[in-house]
N, C-alpha and C. Protein backbone atom coordinates (compact mmCIF):
# COMPACT_ATOMS: atom_id res chain seq x y z
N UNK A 1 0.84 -1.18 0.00
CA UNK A 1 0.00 0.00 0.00
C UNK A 1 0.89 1.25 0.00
N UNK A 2 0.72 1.93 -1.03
CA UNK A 2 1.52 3.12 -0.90
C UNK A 2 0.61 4.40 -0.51
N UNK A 3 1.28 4.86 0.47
CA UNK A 3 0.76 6.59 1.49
C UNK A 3 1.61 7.39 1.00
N UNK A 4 0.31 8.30 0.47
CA UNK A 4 1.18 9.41 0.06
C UNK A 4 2.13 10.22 1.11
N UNK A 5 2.91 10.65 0.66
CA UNK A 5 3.91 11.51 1.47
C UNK A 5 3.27 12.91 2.55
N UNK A 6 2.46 13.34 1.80
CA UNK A 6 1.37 14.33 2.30
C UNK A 6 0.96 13.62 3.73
N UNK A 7 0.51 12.70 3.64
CA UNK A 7 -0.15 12.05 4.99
C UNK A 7 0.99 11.68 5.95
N UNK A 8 1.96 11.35 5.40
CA UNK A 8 3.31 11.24 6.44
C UNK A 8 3.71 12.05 6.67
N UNK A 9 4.01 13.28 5.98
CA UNK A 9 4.06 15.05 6.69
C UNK A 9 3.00 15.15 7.59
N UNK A 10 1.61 15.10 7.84
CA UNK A 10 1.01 15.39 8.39
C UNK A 10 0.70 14.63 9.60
N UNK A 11 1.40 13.48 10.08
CA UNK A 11 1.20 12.27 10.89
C UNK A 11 2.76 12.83 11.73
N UNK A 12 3.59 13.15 10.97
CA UNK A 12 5.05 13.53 11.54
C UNK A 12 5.64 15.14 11.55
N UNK A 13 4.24 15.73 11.73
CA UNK A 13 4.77 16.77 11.21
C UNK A 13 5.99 17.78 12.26
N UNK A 14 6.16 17.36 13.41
CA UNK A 14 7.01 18.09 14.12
C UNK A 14 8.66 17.22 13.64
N UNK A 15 8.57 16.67 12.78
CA UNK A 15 10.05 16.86 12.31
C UNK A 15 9.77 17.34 10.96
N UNK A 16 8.99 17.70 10.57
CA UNK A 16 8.60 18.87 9.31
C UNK A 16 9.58 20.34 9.92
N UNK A 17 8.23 20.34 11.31
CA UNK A 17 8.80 21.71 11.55
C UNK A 17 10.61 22.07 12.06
N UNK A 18 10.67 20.85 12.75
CA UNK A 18 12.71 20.86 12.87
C UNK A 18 13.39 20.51 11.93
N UNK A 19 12.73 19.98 10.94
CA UNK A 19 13.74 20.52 9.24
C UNK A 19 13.76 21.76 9.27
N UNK A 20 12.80 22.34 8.82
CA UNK A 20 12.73 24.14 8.30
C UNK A 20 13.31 24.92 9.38
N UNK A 21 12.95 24.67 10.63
CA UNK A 21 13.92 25.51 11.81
C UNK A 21 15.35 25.04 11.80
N UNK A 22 16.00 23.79 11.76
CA UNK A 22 17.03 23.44 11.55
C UNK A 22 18.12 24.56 9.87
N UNK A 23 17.23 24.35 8.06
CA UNK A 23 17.53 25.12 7.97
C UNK A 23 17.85 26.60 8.35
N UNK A 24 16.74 26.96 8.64
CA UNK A 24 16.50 28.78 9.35
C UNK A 24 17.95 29.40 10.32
N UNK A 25 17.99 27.82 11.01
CA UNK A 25 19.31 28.06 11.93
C UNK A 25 20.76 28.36 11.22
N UNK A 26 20.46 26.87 10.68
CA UNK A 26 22.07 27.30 9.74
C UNK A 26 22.23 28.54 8.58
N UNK A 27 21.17 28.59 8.25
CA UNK A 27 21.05 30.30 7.33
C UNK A 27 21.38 31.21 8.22
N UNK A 28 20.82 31.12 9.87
CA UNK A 28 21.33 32.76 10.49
C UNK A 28 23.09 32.24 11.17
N UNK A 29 23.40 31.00 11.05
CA UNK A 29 24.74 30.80 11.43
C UNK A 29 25.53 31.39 10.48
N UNK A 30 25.04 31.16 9.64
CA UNK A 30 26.23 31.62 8.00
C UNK A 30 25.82 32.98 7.65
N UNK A 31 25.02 33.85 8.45
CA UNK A 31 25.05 35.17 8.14
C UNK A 31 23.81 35.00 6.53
N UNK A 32 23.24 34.12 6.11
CA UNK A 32 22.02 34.24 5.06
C UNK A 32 21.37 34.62 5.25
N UNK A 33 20.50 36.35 4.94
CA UNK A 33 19.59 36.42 5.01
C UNK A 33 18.33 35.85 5.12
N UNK A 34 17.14 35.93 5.94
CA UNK A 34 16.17 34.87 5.75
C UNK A 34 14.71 35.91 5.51
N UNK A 35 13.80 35.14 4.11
CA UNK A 35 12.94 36.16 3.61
C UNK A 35 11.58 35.47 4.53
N UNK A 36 11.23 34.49 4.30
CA UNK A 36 10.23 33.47 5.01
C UNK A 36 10.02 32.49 5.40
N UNK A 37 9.87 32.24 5.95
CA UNK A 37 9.39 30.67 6.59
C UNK A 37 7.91 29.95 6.97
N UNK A 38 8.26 28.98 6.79
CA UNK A 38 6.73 27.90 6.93
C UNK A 38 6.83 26.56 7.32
N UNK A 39 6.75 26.67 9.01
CA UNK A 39 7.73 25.40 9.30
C UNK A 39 6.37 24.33 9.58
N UNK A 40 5.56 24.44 8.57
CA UNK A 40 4.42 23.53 8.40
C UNK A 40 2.95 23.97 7.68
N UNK A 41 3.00 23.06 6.57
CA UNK A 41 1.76 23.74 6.37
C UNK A 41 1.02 22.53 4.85
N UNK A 42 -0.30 22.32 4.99
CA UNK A 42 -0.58 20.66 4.77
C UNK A 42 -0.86 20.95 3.16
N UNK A 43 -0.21 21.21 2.64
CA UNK A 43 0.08 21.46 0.83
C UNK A 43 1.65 20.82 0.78
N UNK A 44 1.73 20.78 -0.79
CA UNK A 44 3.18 20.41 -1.02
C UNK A 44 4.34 21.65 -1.55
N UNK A 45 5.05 22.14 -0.82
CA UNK A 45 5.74 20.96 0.12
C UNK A 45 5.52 22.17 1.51
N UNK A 46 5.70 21.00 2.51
CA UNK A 46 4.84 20.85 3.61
C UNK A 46 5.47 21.74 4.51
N UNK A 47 7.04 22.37 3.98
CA UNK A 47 7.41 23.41 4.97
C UNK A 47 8.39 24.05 3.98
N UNK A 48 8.79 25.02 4.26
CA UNK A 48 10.53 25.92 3.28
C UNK A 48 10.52 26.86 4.17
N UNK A 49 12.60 27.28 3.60
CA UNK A 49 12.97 28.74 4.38
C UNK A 49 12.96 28.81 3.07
N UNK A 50 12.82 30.60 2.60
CA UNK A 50 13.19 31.18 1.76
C UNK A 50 14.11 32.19 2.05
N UNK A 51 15.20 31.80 1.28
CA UNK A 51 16.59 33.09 1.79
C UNK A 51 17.53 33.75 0.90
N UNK A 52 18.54 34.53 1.56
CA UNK A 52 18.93 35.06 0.02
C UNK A 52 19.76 34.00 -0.74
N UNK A 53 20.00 34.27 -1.47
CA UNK A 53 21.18 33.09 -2.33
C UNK A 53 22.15 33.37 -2.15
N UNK A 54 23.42 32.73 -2.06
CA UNK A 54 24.76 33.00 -1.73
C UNK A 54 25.17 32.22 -2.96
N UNK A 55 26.56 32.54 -3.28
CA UNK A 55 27.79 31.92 -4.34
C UNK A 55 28.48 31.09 -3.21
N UNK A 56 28.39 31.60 -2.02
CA UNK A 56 29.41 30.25 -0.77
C UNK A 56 28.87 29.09 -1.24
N UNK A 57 29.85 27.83 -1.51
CA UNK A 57 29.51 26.65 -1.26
C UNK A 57 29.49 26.03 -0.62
N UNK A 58 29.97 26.65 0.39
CA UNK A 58 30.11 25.82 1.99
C UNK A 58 28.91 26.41 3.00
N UNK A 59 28.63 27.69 2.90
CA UNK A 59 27.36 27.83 3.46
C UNK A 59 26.18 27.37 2.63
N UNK A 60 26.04 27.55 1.50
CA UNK A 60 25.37 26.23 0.92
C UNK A 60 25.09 24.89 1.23
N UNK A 61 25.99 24.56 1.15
CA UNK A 61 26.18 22.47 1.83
C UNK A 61 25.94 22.74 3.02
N UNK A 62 26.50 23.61 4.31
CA UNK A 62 26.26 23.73 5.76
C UNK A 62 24.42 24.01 5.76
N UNK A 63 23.62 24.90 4.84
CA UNK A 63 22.34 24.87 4.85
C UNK A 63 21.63 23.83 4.11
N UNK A 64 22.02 23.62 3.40
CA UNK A 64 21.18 22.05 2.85
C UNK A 64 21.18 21.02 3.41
N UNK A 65 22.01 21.13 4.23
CA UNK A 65 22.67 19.60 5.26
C UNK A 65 22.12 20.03 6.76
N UNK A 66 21.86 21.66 7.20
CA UNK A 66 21.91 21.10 8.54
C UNK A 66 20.88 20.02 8.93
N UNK A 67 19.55 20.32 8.67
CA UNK A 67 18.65 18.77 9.27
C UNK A 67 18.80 17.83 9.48
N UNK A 68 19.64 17.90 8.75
CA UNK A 68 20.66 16.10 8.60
C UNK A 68 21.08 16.10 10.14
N UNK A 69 21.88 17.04 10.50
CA UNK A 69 22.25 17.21 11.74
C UNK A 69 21.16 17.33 12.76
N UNK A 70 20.90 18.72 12.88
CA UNK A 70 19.75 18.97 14.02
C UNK A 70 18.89 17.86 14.31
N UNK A 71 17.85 17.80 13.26
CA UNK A 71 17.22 16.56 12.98
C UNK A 71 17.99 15.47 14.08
N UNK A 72 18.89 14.77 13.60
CA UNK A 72 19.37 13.07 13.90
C UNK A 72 19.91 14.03 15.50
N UNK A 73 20.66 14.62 15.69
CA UNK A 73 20.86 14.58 17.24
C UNK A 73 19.37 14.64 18.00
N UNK A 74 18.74 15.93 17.90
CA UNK A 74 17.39 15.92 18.67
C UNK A 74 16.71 14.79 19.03
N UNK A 75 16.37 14.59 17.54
CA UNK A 75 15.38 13.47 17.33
C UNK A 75 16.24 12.24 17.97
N UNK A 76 17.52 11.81 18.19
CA UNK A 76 17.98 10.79 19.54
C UNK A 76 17.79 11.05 20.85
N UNK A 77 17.93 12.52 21.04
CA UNK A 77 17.58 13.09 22.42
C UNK A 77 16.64 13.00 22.87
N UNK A 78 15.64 12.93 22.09
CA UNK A 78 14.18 13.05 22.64
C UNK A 78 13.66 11.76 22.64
N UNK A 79 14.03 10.28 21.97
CA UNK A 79 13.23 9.16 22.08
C UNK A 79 14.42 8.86 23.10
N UNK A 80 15.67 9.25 23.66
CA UNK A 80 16.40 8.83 24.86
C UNK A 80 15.48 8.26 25.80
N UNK A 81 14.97 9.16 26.86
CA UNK A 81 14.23 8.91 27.84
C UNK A 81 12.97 7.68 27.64
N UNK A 82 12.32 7.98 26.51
CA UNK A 82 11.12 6.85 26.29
C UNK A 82 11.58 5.53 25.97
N UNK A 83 12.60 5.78 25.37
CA UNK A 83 13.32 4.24 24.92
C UNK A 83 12.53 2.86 26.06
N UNK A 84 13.14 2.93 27.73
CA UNK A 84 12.71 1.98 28.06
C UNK A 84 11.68 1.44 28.29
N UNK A 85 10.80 2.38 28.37
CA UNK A 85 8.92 2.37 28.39
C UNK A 85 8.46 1.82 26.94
N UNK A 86 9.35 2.06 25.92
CA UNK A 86 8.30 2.23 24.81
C UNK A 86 8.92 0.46 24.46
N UNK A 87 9.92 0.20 24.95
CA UNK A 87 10.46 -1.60 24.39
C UNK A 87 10.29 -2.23 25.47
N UNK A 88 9.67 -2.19 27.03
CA UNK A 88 9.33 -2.75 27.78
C UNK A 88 10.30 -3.24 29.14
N UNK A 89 11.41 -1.90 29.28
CA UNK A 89 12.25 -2.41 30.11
C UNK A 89 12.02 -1.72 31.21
N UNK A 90 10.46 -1.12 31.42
CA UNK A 90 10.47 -0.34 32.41
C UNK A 90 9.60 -1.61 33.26
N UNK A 91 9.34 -1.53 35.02
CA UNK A 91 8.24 -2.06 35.59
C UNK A 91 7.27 -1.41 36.07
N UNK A 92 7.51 -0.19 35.89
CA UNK A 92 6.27 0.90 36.36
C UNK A 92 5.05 0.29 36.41
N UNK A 93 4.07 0.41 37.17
CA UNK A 93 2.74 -0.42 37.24
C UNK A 93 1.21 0.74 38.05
N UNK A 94 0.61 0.06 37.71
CA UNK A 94 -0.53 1.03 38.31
C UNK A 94 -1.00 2.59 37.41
N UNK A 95 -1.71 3.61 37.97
CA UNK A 95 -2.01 4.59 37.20
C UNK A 95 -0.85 5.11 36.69
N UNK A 96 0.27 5.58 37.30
CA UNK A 96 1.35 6.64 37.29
C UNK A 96 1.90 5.83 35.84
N UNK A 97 1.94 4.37 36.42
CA UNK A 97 3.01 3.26 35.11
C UNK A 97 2.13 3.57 33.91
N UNK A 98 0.88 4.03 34.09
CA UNK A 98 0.70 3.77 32.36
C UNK A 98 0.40 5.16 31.81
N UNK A 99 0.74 6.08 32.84
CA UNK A 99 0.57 7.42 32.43
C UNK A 99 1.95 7.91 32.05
N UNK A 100 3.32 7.10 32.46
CA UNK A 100 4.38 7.07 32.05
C UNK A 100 4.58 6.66 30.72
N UNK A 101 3.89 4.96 30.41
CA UNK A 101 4.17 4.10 29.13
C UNK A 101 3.09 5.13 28.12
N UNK A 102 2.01 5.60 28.86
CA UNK A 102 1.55 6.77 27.48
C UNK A 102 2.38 8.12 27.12
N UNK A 103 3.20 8.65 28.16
CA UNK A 103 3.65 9.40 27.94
C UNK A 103 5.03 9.64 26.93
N UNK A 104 5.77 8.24 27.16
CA UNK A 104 7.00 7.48 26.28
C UNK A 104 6.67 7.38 24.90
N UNK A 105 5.16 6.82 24.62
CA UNK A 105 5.00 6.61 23.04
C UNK A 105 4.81 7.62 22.68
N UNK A 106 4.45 8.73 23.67
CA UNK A 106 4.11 10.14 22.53
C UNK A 106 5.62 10.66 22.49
N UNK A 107 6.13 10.53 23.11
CA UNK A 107 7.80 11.19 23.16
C UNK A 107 8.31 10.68 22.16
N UNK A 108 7.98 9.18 22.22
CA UNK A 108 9.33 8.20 21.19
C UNK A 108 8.58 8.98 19.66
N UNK A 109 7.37 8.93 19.75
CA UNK A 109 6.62 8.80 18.66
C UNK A 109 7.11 10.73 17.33
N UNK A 110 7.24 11.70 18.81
CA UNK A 110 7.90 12.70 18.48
C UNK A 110 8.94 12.87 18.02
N UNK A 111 10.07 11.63 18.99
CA UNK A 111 11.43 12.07 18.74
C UNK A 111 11.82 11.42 16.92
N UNK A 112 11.06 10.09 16.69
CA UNK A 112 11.31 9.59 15.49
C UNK A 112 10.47 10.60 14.19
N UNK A 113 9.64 10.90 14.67
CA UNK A 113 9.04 11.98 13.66
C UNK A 113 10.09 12.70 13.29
N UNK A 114 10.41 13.02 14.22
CA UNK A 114 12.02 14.90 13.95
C UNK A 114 13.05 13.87 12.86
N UNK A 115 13.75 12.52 13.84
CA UNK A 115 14.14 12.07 13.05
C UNK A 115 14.24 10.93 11.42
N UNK A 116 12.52 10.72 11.37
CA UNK A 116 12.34 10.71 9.91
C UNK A 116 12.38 12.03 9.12
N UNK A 117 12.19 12.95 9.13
CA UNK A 117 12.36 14.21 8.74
C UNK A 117 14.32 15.06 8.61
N UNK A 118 15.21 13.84 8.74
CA UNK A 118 16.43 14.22 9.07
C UNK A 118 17.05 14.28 7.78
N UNK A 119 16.14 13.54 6.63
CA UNK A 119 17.32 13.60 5.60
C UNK A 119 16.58 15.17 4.72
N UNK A 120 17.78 15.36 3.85
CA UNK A 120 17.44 16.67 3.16
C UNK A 120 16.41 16.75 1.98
N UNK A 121 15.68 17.35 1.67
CA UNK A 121 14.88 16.85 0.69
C UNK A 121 15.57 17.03 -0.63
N UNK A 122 14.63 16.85 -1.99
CA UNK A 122 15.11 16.55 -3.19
C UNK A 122 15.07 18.07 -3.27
N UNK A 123 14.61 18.83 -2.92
CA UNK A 123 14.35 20.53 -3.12
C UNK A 123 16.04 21.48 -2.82
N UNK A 124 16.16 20.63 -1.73
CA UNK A 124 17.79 21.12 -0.94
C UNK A 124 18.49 20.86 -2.04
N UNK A 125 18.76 19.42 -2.80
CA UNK A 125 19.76 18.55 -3.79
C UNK A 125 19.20 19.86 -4.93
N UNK A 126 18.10 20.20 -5.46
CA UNK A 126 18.17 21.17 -6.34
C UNK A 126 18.56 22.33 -6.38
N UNK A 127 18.45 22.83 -4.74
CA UNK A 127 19.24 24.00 -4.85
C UNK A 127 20.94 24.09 -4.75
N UNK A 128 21.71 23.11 -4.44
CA UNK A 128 22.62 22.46 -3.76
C UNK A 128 23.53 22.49 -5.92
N UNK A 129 22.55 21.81 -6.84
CA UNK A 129 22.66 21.70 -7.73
C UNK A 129 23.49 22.78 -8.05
N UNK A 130 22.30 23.47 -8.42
CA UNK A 130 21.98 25.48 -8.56
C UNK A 130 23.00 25.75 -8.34
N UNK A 131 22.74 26.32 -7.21
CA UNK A 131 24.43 27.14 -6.60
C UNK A 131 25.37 26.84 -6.34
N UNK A 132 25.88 25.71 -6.36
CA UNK A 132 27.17 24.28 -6.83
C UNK A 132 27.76 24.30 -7.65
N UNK A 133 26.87 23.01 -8.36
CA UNK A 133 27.80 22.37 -9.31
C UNK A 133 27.28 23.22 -10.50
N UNK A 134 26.38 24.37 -10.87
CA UNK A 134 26.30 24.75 -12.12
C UNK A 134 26.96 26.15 -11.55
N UNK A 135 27.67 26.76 -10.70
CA UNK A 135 28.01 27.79 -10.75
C UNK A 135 29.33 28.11 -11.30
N UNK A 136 29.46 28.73 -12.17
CA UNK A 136 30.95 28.45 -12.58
C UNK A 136 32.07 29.42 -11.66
N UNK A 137 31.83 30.38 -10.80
CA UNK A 137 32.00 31.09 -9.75
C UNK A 137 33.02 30.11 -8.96
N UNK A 138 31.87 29.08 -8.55
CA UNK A 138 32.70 28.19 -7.84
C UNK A 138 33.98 26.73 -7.91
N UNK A 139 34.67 27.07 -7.55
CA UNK A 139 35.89 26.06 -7.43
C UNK A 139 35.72 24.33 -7.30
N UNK A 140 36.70 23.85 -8.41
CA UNK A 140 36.46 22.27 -9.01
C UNK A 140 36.14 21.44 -7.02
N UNK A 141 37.21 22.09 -6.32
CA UNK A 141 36.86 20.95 -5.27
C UNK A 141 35.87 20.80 -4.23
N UNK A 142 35.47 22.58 -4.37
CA UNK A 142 34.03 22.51 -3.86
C UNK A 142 32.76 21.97 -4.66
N UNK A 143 32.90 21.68 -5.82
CA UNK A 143 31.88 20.72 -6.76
C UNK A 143 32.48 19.22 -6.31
N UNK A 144 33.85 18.71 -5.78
CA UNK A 144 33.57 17.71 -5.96
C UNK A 144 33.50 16.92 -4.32
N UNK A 145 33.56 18.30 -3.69
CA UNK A 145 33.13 17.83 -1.93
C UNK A 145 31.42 17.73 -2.30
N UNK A 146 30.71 18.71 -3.11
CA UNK A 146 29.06 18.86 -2.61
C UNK A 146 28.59 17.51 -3.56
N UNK A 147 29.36 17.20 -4.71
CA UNK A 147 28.58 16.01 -5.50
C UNK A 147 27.51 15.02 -4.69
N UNK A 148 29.27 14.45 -4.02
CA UNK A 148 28.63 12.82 -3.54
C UNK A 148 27.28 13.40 -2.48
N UNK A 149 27.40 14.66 -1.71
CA UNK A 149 26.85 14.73 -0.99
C UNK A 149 24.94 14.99 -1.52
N UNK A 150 24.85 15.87 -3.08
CA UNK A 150 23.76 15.39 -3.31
C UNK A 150 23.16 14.26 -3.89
N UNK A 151 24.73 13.47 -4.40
CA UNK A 151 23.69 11.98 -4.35
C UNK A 151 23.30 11.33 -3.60
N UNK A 152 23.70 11.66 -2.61
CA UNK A 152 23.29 10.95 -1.03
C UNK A 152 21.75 11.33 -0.74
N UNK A 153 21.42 12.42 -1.20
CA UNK A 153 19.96 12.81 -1.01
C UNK A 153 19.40 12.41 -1.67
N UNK A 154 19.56 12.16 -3.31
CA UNK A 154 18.34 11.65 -4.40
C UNK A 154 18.31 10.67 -3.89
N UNK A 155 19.62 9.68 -3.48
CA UNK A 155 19.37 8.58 -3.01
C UNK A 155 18.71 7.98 -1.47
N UNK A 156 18.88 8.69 -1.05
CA UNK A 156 17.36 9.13 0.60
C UNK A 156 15.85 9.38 0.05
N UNK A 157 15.97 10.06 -0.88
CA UNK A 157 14.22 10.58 -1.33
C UNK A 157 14.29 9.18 -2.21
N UNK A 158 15.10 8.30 -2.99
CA UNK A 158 14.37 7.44 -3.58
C UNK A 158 14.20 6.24 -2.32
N UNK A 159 15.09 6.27 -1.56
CA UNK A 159 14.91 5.46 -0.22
C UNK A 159 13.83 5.21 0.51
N UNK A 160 13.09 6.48 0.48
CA UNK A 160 11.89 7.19 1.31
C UNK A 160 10.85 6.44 0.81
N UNK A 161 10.39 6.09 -0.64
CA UNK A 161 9.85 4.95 -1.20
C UNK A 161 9.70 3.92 -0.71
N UNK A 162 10.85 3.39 -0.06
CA UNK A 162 10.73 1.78 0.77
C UNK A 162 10.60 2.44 1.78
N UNK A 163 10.34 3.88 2.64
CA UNK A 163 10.04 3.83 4.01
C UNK A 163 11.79 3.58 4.68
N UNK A 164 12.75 4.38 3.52
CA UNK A 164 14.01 4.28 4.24
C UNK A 164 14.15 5.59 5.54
N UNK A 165 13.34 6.58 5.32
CA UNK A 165 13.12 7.30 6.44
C UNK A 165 12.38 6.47 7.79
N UNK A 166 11.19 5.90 7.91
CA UNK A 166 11.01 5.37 8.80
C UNK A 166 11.97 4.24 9.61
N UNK A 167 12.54 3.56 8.65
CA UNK A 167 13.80 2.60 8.93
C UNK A 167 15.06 3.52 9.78
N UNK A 168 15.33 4.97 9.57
CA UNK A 168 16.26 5.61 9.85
C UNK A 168 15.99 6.02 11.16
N UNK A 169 14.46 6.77 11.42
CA UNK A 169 14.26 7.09 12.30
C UNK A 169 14.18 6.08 13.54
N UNK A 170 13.41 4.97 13.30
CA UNK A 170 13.51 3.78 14.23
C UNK A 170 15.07 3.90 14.64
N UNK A 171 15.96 3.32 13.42
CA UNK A 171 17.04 2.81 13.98
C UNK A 171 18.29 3.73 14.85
N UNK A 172 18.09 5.11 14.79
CA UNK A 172 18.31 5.68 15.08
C UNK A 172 18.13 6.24 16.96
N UNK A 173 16.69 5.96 16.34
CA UNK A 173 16.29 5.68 18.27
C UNK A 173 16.77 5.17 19.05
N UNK A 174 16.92 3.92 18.31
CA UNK A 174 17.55 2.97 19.57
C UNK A 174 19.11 3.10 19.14
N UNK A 175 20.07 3.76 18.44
CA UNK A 175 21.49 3.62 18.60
C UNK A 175 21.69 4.07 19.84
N UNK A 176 21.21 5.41 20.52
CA UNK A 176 21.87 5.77 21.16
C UNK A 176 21.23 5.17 22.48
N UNK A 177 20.75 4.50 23.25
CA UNK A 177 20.42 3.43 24.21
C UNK A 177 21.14 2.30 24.07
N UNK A 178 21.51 2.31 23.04
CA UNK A 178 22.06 0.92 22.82
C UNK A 178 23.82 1.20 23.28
N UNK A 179 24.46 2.39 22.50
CA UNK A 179 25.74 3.01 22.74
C UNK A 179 25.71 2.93 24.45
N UNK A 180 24.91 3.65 25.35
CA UNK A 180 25.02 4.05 26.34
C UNK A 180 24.72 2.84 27.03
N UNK A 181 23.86 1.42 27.14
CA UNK A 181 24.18 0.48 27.23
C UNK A 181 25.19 -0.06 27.91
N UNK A 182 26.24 -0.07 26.26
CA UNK A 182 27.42 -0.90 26.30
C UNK A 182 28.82 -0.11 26.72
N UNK A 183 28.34 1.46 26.99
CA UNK A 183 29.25 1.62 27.34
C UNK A 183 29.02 1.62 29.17
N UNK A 184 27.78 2.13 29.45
CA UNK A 184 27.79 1.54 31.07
C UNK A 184 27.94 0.04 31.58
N UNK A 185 27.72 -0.82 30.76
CA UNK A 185 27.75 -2.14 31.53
C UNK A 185 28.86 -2.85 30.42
């Protein structure tokens, strides 16, 4: 059964909105003007910053990429805590225990939202294109640092097809419980 993407923006939409704030951020880190924002909204596409354009290729790649970042740390931070409630390693019992185990799935359920929402979209890889690799402004090795990096995205949005975002966000959840784990015991 294939769901449209629309309905998975709208089911996840608070890592909609920490994409577009994640860009917004790295635009005011790099000094980019920023014209508007829409860190949600149930048309396609479901959020954008609009900002000025730069010839930098490195504040370029640093804004097309941050979500990648923001996104995947947060979105670990925040299913941290629910982790053991939501896979059953808690014993909490009685009212409080299940006002806890409800409270974990909405957390976990948040934190994987942010982080299905971590990879960059095909929109970023076009602008990434744009002001990249067709600028002749810019220098052979900054085209050939940003390449691989937008094939990494067509190849995430064709991923996203099999639900390689949901796969990311899950697995992602649990790395860092799992890290902290093995490194306490």
């Amino acid at each position: 059964m294939i769901i449209p993407g629309i309905l998975i923006s709208i089911v996840t939409f608070p890592g909609v909105a920490v994409h577009e704030l994640a860009h917004q951020i790295f635009c005011r880190a790099s000094r980019i003007p920023v014209y508007e924002v829409k860190y949600f909204q149930v048309q396609n596409p479901c959020g954008y910053v609009l900002h000025e354009p730069t010839s930098n290729p490195w504040k370029n790649l640093l804004t097309g990429l941050g979500p990648f970042f923001v996104n995947t740390v947060l979105g670990m931070l925040v299913t941290l805590p629910a982790y053991a409630n939501v896979f059953g390693y808690s014993s909490a019992g009685g009212t409080l225990g299940m006002l806890v185990k409800l409270s974990s799935y909405i957390l976990y359920w948040l934190g994987v939202s942010i982080l299905m929402h971590a990879f960059p979209s095909t929109g970023d890889a076009k602008a990434l294109v744009g002001s990249v690799l067709k600028n002749k402004e810019v220098n052979i090795l900054a085209k050939m640092i940003t390449a691989p990096f937008i094939g990494l995205i067509y190849l995430g949005a064709l991923g996203s097809m099999f639900w390689l975002d949901l796969a990311y966000g899950v697995g992602m959840s649990m790395l860092l419980p799992k890290l902290i784990s093995i490194w306490l015991f």
